[in-house]
C-alpha atoms as a PDB file:
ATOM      1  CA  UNK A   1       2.309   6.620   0.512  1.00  0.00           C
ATOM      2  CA  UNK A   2       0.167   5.905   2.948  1.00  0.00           C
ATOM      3  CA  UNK A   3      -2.925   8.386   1.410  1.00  0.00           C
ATOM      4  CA  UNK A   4      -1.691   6.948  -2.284  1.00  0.00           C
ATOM      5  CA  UNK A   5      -2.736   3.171  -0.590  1.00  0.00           C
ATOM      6  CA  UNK A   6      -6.067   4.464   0.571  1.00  0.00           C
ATOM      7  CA  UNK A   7      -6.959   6.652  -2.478  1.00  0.00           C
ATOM      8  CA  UNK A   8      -6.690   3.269  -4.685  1.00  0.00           C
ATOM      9  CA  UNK A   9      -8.810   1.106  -2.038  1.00  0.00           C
ATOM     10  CA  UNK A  10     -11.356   3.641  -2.404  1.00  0.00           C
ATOM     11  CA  UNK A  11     -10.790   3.973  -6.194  1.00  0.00           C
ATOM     12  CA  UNK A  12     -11.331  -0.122  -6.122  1.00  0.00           C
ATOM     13  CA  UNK A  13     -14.164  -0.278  -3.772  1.00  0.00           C
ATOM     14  CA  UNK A  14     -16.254   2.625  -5.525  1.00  0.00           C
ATOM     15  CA  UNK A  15     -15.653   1.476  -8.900  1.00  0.00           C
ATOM     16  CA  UNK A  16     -16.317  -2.209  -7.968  1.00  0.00           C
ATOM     17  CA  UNK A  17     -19.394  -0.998  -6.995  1.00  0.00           C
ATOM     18  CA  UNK A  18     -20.886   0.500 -10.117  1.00  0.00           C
ATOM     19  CA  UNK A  19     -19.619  -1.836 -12.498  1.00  0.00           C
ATOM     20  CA  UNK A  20     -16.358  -0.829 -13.676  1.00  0.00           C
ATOM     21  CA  UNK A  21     -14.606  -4.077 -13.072  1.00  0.00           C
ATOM     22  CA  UNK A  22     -11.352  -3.648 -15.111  1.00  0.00           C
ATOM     23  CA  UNK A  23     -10.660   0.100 -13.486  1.00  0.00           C
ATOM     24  CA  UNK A  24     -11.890  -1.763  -9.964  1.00  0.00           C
ATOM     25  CA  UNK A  25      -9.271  -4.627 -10.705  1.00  0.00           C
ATOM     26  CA  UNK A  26      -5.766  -1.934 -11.808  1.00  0.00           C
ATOM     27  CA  UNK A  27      -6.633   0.371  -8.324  1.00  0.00           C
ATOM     28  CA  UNK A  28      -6.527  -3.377  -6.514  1.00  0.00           C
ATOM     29  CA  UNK A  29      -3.485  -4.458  -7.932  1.00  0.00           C
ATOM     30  CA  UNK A  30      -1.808  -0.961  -7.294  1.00  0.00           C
ATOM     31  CA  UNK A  31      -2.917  -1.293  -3.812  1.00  0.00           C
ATOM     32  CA  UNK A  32      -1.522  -4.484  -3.111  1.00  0.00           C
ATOM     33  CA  UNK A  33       1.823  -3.375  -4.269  1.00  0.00           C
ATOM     34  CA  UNK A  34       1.916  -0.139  -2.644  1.00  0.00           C
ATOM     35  CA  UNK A  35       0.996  -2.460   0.630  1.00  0.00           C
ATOM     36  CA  UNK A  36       3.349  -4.816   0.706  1.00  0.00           C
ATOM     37  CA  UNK A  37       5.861  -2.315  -0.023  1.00  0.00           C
ATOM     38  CA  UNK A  38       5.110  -0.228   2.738  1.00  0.00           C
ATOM     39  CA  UNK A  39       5.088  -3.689   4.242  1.00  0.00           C
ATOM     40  CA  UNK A  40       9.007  -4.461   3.475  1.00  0.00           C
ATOM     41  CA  UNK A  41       9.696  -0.863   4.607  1.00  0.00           C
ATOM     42  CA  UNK A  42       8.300  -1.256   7.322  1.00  0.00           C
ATOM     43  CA  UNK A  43       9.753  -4.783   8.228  1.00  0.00           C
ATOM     44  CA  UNK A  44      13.259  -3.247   7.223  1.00  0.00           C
ATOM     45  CA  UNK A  45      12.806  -0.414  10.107  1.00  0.00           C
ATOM     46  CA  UNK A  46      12.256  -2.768  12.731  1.00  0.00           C
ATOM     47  CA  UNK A  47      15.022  -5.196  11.875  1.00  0.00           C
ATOM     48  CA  UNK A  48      17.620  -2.298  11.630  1.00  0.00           C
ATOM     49  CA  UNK A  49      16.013  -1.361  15.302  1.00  0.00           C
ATOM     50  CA  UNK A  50      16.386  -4.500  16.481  1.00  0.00           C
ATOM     51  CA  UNK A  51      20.323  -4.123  15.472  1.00  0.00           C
ATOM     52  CA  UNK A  52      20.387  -1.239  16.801  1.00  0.00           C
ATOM     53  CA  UNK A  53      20.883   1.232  14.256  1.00  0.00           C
ATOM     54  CA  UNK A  54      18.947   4.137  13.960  1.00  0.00           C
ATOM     55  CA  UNK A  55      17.110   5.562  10.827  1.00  0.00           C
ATOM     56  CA  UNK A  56      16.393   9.284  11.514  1.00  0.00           C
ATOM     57  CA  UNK A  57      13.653  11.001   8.746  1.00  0.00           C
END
């Protein structure tokens, strides 16, 4: 998810850059929703530590 997230920031970035504003402004929106749900997974893994239970990939 993490490569997906960067892909699109470059995607954004690149396209940003020559012009393409509307394919600049869906890779930026897809990034920030990948983000902040890597965010909330993230958030969720440390609360359940915190509790002490254990997630095991």
């Amino acid at each position: 998810m993490f490569q997906l997230l960067l892909f699109c920031i470059v995607v954004a970035v690149i396209s940003g850059a020559l012009g393409f504003t509307g394919i600049a402004a869906g890779a930026a929106t897809i990034a920030k929703i990948i983000f902040f749900f890597m965010l909330a997974g993230i958030a969720l893994m440390l609360i359940l530590a915190v509790m002490g239970l254990a997630i095991l990939f």
